[in-house]
N, C-alpha and C. Protein backbone atom coordinates (compact mmCIF):
# COMPACT_ATOMS: atom_id res chain seq x y z
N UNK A 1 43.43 -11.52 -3.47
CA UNK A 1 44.65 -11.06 -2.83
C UNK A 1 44.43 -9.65 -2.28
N UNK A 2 44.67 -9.51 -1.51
CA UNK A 2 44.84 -8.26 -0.33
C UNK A 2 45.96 -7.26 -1.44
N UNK A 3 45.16 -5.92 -1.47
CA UNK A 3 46.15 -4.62 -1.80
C UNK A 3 47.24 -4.52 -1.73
N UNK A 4 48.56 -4.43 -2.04
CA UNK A 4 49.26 -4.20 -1.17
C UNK A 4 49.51 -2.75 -1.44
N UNK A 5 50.87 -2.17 -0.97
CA UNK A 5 51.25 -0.50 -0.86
C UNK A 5 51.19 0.41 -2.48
N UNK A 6 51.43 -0.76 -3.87
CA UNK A 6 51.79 -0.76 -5.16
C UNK A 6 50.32 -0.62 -6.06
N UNK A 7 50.37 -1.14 -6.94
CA UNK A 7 49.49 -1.92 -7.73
C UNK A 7 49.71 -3.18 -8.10
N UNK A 8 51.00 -3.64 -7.15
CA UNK A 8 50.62 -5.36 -6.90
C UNK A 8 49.94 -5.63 -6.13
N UNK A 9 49.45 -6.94 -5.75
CA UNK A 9 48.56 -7.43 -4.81
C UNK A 9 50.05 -7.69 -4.01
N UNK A 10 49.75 -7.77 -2.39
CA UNK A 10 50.59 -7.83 -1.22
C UNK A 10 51.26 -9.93 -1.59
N UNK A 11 50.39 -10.24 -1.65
CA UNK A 11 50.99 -11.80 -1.72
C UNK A 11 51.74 -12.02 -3.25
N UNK A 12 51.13 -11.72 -3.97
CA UNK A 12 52.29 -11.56 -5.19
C UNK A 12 52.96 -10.65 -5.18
N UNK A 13 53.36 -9.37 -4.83
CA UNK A 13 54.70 -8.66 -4.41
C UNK A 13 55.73 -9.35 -3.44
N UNK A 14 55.27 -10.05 -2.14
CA UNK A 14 55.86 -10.81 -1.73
C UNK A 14 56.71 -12.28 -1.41
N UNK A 15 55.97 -12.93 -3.08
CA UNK A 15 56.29 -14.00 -3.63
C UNK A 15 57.14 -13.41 -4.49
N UNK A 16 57.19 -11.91 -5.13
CA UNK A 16 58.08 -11.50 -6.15
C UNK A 16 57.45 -12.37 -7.80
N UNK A 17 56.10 -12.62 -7.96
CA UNK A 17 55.65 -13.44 -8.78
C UNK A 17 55.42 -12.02 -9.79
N UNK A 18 55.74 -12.59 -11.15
CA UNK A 18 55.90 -12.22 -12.67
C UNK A 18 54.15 -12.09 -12.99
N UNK A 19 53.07 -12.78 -12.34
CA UNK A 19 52.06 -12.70 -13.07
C UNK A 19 51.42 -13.99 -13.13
N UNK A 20 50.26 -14.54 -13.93
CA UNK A 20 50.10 -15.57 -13.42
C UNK A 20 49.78 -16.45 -14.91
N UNK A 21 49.66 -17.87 -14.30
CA UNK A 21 49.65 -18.42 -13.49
C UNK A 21 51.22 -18.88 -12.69
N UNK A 22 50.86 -18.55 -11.71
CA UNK A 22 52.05 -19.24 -10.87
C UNK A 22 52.14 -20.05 -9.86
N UNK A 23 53.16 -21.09 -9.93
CA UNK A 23 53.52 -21.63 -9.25
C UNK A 23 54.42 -21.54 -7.75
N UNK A 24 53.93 -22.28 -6.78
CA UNK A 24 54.79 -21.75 -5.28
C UNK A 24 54.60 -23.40 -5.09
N UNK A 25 55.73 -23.75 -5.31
CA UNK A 25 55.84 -24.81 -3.61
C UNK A 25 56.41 -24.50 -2.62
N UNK A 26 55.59 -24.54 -1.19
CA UNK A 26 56.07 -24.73 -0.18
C UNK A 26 56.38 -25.65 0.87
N UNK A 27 57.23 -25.64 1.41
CA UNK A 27 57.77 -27.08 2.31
C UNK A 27 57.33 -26.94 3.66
N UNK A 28 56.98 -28.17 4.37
CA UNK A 28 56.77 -28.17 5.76
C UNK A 28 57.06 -27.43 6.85
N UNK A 29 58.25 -26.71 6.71
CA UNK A 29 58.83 -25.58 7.46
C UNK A 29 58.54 -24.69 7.29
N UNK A 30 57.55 -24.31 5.84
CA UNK A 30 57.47 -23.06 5.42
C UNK A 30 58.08 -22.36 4.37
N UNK A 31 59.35 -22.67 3.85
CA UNK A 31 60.30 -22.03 2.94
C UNK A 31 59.35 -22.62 1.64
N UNK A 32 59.79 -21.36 0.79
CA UNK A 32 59.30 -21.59 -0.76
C UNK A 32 60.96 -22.17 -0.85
N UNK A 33 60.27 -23.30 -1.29
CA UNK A 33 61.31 -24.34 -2.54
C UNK A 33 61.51 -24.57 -4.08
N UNK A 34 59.98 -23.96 -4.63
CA UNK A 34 59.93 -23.70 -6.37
C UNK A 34 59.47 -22.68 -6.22
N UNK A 35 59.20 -22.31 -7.62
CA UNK A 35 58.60 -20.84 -8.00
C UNK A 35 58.75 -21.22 -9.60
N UNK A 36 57.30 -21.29 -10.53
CA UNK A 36 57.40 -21.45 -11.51
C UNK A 36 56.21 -20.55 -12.26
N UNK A 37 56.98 -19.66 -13.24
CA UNK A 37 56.10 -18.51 -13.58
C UNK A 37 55.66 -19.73 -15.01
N UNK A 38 54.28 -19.96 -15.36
CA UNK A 38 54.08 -20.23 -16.00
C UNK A 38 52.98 -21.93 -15.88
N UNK A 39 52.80 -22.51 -16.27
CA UNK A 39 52.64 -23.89 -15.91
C UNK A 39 53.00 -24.78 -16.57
N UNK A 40 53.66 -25.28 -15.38
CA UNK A 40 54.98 -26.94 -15.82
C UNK A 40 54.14 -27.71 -15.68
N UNK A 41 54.83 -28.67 -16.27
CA UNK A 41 54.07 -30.28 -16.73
C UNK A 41 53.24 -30.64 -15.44
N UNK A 42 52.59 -31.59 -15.19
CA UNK A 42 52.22 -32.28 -14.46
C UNK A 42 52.72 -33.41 -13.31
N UNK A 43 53.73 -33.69 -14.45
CA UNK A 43 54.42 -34.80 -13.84
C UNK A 43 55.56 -34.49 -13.20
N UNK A 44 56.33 -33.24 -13.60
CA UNK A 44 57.42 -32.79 -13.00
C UNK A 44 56.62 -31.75 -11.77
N UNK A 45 55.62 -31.13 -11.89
CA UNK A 45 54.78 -30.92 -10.23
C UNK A 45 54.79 -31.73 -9.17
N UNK A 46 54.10 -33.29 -9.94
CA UNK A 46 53.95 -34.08 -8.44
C UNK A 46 54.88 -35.17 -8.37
N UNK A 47 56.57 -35.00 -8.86
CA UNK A 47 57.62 -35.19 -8.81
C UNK A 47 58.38 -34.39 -7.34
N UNK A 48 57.76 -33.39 -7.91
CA UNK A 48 58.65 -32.22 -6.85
C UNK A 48 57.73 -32.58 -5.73
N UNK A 49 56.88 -32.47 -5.55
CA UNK A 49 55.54 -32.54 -4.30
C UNK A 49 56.01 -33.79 -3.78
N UNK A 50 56.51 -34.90 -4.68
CA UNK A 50 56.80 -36.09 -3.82
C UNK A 50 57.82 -36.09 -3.35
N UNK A 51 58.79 -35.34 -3.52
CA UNK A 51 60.09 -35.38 -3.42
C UNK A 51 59.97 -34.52 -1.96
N UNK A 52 59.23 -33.47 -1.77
CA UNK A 52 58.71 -32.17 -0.49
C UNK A 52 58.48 -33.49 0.41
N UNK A 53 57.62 -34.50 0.02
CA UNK A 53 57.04 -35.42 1.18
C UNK A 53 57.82 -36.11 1.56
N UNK A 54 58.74 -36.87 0.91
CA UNK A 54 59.71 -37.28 1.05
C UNK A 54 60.40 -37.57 1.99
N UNK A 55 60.73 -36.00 2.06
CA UNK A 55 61.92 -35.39 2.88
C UNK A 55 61.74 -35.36 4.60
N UNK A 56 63.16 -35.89 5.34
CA UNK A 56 62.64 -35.85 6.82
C UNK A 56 62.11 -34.72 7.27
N UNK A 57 61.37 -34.70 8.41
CA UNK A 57 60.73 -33.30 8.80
C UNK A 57 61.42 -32.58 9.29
N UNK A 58 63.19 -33.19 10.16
CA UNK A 58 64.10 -32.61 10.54
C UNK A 58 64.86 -31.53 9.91
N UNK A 59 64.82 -31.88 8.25
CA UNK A 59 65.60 -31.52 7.57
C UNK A 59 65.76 -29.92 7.21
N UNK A 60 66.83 -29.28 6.71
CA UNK A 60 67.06 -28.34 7.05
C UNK A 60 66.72 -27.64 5.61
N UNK A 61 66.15 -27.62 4.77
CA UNK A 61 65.71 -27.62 3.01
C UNK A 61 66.74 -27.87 2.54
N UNK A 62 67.04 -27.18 1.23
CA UNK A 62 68.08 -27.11 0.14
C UNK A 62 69.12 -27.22 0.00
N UNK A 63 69.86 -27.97 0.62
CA UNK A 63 71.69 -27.76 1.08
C UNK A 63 71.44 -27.27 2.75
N UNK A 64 70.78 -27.79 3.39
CA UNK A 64 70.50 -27.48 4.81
C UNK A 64 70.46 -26.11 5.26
N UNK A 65 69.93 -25.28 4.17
CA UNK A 65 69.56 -23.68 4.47
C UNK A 65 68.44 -23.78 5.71
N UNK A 66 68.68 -22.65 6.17
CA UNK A 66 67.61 -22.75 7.03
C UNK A 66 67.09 -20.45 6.69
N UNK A 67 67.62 -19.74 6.23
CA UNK A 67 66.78 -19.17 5.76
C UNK A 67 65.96 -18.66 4.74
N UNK A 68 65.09 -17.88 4.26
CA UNK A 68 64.37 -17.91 3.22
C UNK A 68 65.16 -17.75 2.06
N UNK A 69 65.57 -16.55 1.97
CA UNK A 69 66.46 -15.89 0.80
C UNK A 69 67.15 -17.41 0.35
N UNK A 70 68.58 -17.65 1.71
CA UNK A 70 69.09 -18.42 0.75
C UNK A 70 69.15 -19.64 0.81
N UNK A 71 67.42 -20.08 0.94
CA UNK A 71 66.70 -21.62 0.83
C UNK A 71 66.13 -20.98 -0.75
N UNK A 72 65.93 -19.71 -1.41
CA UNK A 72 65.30 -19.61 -2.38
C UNK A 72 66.79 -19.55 -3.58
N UNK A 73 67.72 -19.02 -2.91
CA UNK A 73 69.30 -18.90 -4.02
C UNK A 73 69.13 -20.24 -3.69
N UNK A 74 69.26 -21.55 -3.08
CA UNK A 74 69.97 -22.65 -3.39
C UNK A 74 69.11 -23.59 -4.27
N UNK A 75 68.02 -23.19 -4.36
CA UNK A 75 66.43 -24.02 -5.27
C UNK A 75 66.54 -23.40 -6.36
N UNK A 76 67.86 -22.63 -6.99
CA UNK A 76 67.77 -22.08 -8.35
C UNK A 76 66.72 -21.45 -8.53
N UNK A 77 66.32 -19.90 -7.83
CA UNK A 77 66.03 -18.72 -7.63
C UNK A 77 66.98 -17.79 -8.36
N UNK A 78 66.27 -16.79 -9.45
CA UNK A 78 66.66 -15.89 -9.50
C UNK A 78 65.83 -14.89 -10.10
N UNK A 79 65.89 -14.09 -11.05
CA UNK A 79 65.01 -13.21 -11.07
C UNK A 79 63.76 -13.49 -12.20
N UNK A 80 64.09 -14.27 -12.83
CA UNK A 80 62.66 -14.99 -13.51
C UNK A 80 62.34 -16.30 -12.62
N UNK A 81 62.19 -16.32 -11.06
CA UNK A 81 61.70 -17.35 -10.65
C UNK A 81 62.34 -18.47 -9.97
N UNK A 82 61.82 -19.74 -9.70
CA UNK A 82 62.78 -20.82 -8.74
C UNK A 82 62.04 -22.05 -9.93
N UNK A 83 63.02 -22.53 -10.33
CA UNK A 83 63.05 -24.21 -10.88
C UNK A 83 62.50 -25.32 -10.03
N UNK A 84 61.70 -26.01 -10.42
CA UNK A 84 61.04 -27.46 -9.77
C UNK A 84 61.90 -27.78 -10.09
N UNK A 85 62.70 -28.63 -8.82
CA UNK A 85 63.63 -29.58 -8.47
C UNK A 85 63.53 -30.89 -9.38
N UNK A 86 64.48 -30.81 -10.30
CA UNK A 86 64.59 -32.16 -11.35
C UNK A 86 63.66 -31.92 -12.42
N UNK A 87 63.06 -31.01 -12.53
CA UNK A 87 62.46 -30.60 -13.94
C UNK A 87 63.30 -30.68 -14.62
């Protein structure tokens, strides 16, 4: 990971990530949809991953957010992180 301005690295300051290992899913559009500080099961991973594929490509993410912030408040984001969907 690239420096960033801190003594975080720039991509984990900008994920807002706790440390690792962590989790990011991201969706076809781009928006982070999970965020899981720690490592979740297996099965609730490629639950969520199937559920990302799933989804039409039209679609607008989480409750049809279309920006980051609050595509990350509606994926149950908050300050320890974003919940895999149906974990």
């Amino acid at each position: 990971d690239t420096p960033g301005e801190s003594d975080i690295p720039m991509t984990m300051a900008r994920y807002e990530m706790r440390g690792t290992p962590t989790l990011v899913l991201i969706d076809r559009e781009g928006r982070r949809r999970a965020q899981v500080f720690g490592r979740p099961e297996d099965m609730e991973v490629g639950a969520a991953i199937q559920a990302l594929i799933d989804e039409s490509p039209r679609g607008g993410g989480v409750d049809g957010a279309t920006d980051k912030g609050d595509d990350a408040a509606r994926a149950g984001c908050d300050d320890e992180g974003c919940a895999i969907p149906g974990g």
